[in-house]
N, C-alpha and C. Protein backbone atom coordinates (compact mmCIF):
# COMPACT_ATOMS: atom_id res chain seq x y z
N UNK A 1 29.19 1.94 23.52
CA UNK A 1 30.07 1.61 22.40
C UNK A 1 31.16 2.64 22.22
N UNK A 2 30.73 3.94 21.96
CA UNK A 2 31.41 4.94 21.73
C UNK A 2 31.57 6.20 22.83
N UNK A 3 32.33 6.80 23.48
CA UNK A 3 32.41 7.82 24.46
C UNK A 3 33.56 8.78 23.92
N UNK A 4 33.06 9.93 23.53
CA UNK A 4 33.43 11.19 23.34
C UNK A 4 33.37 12.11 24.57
N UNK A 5 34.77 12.82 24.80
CA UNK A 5 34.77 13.50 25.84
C UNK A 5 34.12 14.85 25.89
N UNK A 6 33.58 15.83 26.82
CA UNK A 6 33.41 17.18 26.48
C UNK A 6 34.36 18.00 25.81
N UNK A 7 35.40 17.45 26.26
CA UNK A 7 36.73 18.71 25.53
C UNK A 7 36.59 18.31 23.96
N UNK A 8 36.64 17.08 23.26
CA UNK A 8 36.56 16.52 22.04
C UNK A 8 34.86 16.83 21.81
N UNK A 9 33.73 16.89 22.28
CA UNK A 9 32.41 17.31 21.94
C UNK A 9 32.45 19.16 21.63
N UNK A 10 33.73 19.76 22.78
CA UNK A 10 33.26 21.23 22.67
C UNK A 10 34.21 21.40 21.06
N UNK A 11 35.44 20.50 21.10
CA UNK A 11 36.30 20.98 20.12
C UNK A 11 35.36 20.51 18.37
N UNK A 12 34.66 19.47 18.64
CA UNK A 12 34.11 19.41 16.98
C UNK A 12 32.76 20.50 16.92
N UNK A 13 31.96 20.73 17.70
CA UNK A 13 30.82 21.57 17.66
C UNK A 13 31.97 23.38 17.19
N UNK A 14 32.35 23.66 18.10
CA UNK A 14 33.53 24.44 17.38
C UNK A 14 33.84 25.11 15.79
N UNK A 15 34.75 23.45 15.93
CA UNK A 15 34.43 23.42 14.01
C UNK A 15 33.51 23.57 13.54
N UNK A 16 32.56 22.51 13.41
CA UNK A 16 31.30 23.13 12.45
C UNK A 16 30.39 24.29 12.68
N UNK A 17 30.45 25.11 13.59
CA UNK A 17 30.52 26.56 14.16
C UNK A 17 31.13 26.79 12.78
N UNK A 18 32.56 27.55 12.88
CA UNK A 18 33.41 28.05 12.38
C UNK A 18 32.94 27.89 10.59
N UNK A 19 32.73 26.64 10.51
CA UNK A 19 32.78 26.28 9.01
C UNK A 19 31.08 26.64 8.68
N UNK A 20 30.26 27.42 9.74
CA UNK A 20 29.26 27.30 9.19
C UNK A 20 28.33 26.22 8.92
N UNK A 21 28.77 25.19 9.78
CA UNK A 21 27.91 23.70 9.57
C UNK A 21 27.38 22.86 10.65
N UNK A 22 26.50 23.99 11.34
CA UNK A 22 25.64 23.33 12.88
C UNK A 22 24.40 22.04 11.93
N UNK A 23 24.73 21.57 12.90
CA UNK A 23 23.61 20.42 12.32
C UNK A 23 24.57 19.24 11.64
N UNK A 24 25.75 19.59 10.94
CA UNK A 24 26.20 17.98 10.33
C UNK A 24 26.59 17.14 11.20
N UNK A 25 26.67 15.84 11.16
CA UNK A 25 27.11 14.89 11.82
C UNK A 25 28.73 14.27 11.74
N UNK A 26 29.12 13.58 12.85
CA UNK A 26 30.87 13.43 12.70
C UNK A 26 30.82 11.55 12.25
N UNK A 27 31.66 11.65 10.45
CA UNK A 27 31.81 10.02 10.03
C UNK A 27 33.25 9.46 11.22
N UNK A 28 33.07 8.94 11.75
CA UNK A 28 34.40 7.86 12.44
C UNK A 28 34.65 6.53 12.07
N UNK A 29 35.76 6.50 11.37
CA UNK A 29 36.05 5.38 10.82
C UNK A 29 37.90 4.66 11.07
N UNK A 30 37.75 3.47 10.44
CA UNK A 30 39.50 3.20 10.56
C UNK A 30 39.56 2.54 9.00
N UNK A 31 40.62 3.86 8.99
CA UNK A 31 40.98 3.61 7.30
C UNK A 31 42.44 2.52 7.10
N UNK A 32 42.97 1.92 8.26
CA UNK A 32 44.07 1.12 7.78
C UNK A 32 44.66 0.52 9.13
N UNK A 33 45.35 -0.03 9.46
CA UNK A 33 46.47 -0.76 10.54
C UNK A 33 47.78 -0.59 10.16
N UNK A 34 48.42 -1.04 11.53
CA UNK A 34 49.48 -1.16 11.65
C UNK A 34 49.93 -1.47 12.94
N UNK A 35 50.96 -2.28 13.04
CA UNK A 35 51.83 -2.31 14.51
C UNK A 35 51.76 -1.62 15.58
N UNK A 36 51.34 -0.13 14.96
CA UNK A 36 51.06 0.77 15.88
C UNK A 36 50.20 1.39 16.08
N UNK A 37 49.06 0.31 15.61
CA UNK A 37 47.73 0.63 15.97
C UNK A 37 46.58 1.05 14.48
N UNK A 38 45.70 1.13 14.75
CA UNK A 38 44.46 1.58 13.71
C UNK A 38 45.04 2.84 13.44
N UNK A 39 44.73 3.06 11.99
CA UNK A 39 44.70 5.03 11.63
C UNK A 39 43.33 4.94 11.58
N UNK A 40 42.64 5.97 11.73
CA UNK A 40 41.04 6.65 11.42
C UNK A 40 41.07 8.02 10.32
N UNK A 41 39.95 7.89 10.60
CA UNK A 41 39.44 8.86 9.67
C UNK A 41 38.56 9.96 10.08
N UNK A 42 38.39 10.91 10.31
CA UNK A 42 37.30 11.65 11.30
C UNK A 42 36.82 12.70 10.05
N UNK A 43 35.27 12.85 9.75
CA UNK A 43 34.89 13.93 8.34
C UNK A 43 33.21 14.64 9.18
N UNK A 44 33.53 15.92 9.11
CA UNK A 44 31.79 16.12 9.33
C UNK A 44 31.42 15.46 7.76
N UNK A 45 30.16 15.46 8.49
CA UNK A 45 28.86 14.72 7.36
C UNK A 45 27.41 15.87 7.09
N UNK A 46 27.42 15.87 6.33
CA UNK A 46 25.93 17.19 5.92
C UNK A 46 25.07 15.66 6.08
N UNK A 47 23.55 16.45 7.27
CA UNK A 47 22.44 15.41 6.85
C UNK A 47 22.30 15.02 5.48
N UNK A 48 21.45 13.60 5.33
CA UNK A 48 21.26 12.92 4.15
C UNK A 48 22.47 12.22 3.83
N UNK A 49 23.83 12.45 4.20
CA UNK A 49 24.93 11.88 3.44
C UNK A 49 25.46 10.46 3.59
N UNK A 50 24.95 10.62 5.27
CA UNK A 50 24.95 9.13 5.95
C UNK A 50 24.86 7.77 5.15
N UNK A 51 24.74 6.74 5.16
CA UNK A 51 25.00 5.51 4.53
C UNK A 51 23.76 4.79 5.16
N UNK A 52 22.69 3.88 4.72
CA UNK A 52 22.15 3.19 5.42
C UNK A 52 22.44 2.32 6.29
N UNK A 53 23.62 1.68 6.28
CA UNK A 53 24.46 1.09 6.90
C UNK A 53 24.86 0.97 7.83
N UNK A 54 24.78 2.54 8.06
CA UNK A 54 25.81 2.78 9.00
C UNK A 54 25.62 2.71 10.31
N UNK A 55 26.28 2.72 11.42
CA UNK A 55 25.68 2.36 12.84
C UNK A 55 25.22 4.09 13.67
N UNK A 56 24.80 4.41 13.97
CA UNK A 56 24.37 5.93 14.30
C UNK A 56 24.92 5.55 16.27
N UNK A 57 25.43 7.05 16.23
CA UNK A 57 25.64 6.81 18.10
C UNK A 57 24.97 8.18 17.94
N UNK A 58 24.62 8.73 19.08
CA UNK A 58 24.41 10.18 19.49
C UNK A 58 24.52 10.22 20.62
N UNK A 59 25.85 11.60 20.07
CA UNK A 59 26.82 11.99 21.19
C UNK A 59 26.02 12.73 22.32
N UNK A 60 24.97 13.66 22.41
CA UNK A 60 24.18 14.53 22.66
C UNK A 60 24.50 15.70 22.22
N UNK A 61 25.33 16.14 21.46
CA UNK A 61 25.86 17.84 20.70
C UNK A 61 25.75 17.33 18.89
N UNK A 62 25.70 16.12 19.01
CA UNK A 62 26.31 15.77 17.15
C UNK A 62 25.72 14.38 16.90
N UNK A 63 25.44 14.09 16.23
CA UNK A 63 25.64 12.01 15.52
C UNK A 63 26.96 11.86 15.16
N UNK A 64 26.91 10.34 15.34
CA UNK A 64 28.33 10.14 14.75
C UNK A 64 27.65 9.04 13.80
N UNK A 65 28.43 8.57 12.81
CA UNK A 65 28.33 7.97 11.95
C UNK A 65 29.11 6.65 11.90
N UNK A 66 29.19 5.56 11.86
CA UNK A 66 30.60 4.85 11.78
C UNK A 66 30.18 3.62 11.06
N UNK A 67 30.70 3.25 9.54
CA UNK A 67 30.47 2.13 8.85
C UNK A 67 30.73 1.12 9.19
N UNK A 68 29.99 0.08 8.91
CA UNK A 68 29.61 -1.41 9.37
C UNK A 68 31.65 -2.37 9.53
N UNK A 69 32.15 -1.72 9.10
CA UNK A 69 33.06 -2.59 8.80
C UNK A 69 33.90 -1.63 9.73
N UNK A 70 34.09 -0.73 10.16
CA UNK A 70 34.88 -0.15 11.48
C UNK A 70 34.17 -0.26 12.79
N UNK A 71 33.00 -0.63 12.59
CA UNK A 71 31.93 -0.71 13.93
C UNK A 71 32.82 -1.77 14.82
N UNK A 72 33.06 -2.62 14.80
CA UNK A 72 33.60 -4.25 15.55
C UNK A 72 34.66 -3.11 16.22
N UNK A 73 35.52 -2.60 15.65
CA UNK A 73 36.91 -1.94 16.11
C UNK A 73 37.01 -0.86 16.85
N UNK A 74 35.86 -0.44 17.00
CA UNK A 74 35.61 0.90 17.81
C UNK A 74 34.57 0.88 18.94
N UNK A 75 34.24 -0.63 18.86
CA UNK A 75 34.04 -0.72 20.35
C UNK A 75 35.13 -0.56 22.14
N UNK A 76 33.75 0.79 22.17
CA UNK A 76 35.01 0.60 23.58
C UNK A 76 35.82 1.96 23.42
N UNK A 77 35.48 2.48 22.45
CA UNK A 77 36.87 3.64 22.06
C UNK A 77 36.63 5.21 22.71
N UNK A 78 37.38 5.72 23.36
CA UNK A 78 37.40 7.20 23.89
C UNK A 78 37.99 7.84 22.93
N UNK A 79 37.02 9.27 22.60
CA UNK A 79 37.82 10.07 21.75
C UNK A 79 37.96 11.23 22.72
N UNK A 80 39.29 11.90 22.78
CA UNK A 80 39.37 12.98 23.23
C UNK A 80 40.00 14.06 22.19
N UNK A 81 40.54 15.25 22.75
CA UNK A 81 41.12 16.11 22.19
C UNK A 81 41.61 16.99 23.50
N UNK A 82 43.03 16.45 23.14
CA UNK A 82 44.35 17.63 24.01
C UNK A 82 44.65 18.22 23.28
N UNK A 83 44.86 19.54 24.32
CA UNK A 83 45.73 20.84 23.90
C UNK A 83 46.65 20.81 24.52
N UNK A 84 47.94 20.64 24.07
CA UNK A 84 49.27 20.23 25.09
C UNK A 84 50.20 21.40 24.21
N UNK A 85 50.70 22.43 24.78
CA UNK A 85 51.02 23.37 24.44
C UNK A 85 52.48 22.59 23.95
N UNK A 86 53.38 21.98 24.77
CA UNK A 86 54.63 21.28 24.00
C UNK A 86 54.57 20.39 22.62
N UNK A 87 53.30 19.72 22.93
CA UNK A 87 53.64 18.82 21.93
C UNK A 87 52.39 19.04 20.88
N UNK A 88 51.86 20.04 20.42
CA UNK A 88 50.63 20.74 19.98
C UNK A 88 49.27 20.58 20.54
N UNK A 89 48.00 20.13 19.42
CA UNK A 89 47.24 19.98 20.12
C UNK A 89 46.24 18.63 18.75
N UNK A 90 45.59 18.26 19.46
CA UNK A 90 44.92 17.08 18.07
C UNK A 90 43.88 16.64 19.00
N UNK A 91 42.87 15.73 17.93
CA UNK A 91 42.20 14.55 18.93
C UNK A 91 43.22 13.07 18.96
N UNK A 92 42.38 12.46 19.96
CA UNK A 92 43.34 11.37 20.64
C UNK A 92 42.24 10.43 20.59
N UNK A 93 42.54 9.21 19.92
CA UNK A 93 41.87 8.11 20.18
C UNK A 93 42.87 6.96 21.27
N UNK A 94 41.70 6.58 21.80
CA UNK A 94 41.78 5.35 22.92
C UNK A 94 41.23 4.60 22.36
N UNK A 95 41.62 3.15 21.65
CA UNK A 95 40.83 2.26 21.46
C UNK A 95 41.80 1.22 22.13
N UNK A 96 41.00 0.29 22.86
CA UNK A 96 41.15 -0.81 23.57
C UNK A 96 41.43 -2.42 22.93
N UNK A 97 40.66 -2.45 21.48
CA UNK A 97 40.96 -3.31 20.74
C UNK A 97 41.65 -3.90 20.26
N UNK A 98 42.01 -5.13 20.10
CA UNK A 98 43.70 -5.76 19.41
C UNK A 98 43.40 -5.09 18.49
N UNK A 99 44.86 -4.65 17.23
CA UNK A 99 44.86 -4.43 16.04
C UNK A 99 44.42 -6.13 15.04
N UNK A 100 44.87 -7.28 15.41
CA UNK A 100 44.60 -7.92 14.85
C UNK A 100 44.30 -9.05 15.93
N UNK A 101 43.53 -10.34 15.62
CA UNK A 101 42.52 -10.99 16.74
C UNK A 101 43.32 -12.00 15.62
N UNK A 102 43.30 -12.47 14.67
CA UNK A 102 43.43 -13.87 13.78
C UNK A 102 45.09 -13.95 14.08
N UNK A 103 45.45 -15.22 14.54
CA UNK A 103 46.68 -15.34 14.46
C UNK A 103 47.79 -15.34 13.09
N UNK A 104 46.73 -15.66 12.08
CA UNK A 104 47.68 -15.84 10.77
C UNK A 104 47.98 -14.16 10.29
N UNK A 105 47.37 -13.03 10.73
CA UNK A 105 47.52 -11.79 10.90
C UNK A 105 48.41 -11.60 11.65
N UNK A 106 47.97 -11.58 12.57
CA UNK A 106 49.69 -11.20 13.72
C UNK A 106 51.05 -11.73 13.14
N UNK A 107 51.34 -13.07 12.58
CA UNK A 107 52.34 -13.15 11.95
C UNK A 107 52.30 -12.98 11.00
N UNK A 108 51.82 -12.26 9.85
CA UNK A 108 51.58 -11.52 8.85
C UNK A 108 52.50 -10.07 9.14
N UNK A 109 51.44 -8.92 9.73
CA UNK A 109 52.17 -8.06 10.13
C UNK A 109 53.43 -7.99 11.08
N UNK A 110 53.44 -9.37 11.28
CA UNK A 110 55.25 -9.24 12.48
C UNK A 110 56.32 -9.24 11.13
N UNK A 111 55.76 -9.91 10.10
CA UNK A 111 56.77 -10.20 9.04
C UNK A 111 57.21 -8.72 8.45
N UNK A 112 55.65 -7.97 8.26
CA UNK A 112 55.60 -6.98 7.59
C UNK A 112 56.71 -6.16 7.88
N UNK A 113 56.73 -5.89 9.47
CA UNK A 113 57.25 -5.14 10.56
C UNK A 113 58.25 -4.92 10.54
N UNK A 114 59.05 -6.51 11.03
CA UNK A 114 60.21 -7.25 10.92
C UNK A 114 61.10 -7.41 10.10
N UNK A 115 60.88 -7.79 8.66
CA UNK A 115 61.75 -7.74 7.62
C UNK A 115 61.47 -7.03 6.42
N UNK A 116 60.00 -6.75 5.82
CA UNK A 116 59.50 -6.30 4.55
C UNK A 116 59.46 -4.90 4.40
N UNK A 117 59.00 -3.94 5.88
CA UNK A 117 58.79 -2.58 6.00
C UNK A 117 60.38 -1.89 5.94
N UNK A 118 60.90 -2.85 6.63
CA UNK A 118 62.66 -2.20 6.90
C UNK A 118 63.53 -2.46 5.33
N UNK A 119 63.15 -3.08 4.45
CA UNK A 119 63.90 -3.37 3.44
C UNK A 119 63.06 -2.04 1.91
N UNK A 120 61.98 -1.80 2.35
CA UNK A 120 61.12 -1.50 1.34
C UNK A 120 61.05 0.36 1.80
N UNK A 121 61.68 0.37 3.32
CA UNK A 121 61.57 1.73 3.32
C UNK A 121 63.17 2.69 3.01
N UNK A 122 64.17 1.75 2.42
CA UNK A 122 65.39 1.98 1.97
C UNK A 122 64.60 3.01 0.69
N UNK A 123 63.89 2.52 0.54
CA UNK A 123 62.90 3.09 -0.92
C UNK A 123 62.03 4.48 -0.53
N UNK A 124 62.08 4.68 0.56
CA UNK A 124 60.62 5.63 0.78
C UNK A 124 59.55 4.87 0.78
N UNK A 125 59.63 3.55 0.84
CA UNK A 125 58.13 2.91 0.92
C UNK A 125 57.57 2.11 2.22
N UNK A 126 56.26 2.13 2.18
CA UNK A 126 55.65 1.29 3.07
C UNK A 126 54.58 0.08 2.72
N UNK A 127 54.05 -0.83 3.54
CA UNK A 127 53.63 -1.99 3.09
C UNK A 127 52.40 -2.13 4.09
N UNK A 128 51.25 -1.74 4.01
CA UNK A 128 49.72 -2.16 5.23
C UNK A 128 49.38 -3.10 4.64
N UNK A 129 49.12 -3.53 5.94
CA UNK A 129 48.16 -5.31 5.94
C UNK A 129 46.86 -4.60 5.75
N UNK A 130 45.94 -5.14 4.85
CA UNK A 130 44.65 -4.76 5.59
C UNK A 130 43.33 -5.67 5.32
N UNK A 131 43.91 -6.56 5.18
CA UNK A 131 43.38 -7.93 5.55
C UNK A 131 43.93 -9.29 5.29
N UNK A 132 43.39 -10.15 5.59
CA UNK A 132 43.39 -11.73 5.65
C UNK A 132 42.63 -12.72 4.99
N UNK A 133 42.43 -12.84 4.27
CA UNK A 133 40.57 -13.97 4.44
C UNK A 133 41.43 -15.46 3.26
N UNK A 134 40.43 -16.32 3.86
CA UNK A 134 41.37 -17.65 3.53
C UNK A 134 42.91 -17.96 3.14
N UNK A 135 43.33 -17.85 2.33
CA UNK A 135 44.39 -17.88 1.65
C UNK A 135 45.52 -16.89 1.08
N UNK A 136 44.60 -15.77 0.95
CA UNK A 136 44.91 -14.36 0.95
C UNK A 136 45.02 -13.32 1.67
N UNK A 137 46.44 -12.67 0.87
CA UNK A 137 46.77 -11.34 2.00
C UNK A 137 46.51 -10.03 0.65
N UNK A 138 45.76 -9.24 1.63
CA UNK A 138 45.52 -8.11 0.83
C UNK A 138 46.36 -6.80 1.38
N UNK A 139 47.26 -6.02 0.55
CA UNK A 139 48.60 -5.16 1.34
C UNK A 139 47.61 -3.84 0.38
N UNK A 140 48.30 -2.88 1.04
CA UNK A 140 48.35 -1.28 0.81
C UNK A 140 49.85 -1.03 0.28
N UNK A 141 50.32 -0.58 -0.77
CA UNK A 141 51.85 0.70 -0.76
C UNK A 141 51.51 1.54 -0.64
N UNK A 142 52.68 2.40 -0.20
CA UNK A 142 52.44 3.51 -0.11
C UNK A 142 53.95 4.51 -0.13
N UNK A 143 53.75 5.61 0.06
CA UNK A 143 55.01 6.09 -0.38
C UNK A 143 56.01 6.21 -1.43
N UNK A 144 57.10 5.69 -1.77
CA UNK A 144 57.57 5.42 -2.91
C UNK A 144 57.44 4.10 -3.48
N UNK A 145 56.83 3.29 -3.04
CA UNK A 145 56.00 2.13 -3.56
C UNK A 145 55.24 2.75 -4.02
N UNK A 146 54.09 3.39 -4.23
CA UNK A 146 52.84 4.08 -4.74
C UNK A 146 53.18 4.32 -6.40
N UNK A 147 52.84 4.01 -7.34
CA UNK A 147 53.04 4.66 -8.73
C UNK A 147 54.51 4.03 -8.82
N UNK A 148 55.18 3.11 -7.87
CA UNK A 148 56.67 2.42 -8.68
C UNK A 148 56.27 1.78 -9.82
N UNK A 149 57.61 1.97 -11.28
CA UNK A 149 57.20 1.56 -12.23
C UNK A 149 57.95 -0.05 -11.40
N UNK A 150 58.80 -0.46 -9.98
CA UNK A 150 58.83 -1.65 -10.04
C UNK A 150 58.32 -2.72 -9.04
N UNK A 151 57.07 -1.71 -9.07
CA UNK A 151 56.02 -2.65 -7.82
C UNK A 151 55.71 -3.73 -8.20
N UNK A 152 55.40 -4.13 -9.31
CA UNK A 152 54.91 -5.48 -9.61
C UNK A 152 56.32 -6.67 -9.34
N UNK A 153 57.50 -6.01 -9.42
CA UNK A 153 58.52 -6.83 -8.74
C UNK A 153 58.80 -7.25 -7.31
N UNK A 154 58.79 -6.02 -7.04
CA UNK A 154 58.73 -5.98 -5.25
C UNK A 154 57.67 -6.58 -4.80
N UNK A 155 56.28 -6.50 -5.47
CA UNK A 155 55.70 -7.24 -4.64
C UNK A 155 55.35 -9.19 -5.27
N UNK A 156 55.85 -9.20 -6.05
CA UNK A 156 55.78 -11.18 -6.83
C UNK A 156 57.10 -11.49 -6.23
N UNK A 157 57.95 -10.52 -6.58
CA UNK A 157 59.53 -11.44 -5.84
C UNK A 157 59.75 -10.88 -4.56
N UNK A 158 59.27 -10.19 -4.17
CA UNK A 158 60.00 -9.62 -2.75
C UNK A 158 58.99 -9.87 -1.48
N UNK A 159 57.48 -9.23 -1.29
CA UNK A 159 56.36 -9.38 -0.21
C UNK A 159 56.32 -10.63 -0.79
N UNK A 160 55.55 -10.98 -1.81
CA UNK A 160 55.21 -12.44 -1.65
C UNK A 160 55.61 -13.77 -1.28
N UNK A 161 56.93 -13.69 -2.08
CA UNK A 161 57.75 -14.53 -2.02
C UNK A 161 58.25 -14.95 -0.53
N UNK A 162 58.45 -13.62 0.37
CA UNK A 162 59.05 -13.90 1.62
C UNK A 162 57.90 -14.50 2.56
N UNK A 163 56.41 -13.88 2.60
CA UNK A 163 55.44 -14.07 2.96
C UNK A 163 55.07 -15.92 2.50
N UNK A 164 55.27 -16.49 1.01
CA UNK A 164 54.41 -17.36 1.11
C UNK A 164 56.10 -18.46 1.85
N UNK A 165 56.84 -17.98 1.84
CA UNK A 165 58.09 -19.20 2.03
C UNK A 165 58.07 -18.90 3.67
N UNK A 166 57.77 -18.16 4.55
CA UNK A 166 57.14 -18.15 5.77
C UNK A 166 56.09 -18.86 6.48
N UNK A 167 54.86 -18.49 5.51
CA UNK A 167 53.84 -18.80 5.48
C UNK A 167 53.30 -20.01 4.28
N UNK A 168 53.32 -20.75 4.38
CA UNK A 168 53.51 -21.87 3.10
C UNK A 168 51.47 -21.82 2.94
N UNK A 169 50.71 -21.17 3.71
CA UNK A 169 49.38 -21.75 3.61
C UNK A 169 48.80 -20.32 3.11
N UNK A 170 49.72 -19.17 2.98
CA UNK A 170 49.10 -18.40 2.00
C UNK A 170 49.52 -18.47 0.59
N UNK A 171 48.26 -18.17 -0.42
CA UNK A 171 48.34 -18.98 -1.55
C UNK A 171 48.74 -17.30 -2.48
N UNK A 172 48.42 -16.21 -2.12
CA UNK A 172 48.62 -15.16 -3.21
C UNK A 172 48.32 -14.17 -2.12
N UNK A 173 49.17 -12.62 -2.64
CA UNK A 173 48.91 -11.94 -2.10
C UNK A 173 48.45 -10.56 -3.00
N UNK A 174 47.79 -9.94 -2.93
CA UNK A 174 47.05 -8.90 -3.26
C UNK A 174 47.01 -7.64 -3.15
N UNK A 175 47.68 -6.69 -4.52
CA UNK A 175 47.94 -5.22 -4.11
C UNK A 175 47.05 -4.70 -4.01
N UNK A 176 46.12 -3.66 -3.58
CA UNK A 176 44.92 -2.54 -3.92
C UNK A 176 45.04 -1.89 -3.79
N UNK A 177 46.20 -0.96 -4.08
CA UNK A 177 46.96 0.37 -4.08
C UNK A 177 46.26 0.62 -5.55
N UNK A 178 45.87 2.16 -5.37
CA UNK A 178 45.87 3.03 -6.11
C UNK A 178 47.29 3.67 -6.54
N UNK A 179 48.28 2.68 -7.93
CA UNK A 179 49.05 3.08 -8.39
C UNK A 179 48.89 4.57 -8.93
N UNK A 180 48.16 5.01 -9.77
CA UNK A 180 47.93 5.97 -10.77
C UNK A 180 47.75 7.36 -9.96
N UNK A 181 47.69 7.28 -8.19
CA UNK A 181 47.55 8.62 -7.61
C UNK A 181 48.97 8.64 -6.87
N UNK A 182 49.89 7.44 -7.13
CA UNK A 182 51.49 7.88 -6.61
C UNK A 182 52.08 9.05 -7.05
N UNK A 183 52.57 10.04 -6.05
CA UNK A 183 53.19 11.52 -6.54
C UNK A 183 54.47 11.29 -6.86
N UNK A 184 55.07 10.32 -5.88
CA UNK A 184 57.31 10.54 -5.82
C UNK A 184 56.98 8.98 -5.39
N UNK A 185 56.99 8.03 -6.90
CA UNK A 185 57.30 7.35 -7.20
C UNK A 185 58.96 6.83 -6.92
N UNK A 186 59.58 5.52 -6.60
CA UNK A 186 61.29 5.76 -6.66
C UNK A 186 61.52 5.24 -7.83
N UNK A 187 60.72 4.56 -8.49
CA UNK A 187 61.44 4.26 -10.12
C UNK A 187 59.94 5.17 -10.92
N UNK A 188 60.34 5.81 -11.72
CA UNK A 188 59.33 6.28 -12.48
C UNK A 188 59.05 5.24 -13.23
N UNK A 189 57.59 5.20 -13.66
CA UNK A 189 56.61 3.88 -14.25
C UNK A 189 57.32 4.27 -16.43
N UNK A 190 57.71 3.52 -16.71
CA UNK A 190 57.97 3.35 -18.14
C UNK A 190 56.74 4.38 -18.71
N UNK A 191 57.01 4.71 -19.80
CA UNK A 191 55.95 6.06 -20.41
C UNK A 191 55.54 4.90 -22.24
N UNK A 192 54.55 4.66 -22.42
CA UNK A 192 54.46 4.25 -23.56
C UNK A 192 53.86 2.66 -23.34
């Protein structure tokens, strides 16, 4: 399912070295999409913290952890970690997986891509798909969308609107942005 390289096995044992934390385990997850692929999430884990849930691999140096709902997407996935002196150094995921398999997704995010991301980032903002299910599209803001006092516009007259007159068989679309942790808002939210 999962293959971690030695260079990415020597580089996390390392860390929890350093931090004083032999024995925790590594959570791997994908916290969002985009066009250009899955973002993840990579956290040591102190035993006990694990989730029952969760799918367990063992690497042979560490466990990894990875919740039921990133499991499907990380089949197949190489993690490494380069040290590329030009261009710094990080881990590197390889995942092999489409970002999106449902066709009413793919033209979802082509729209996103295509006309909604390029109009909304005049703003400092951005727009994630991060899901589909019947009738509904569920989006992420972010950026200066995040905490806009005029998100509820942008997204009833502007994502939706373009989305359902595209898409005539989605019925509503759905923010789940955490407004209230936006830092640099582009319209500050009305006070009172």
């Amino acid at each position: 399912m999962l293959t971690i390289t030695d260079t990415a096995k020597q580089q996390i044992v390392s860390i929890m070295e350093s931090q004083g934390r032999q024995g925790d385990g590594l959570r791997l997850g994908i916290v969002g999409r985009s066009s250009a692929g899955f973002r993840y999430t990579m956290n040591l884990v102190e035993e006990g913290q694990e989730s029952p849930d969760d799918l367990l691999v063992d690497s042979g140096a560490f466990k990894v952890f990875i919740d039921p709902q990133s499991a499907p997407h990380l089949d197949g996935v190489t993690v490494d970690y380069i040290d590329d002196g030009l261009h710094g150094s990080g881990f590197k995921i390889d995942n092999p997986n489409p970002v999106w398999t449902d066709p009413l997704a793919l033209r979802i995010q082509e729209l996103l891509d295509e006309r909604i991301n390029p109009g909304v980032a005049a703003h400092g903002g951005h727009v994630e798909l991060l899901d589909v299910k019947d009738s509904t599209v569920f989006v992420r803001l972010g950026g200066g969308c995040q905490g806009c006092g005029m998100v509820d516009v942008t997204l009833r007259h502007g994502i939706e609107a373009l989305i359902r007159e595209e898409l005539p068989e989605i019925q509503q679309v759905v923010d789940t942005t955490d407004h209230a942790s936006g830092s640099n808002p582009y319209y500050q939210p009305a006070k009172g």
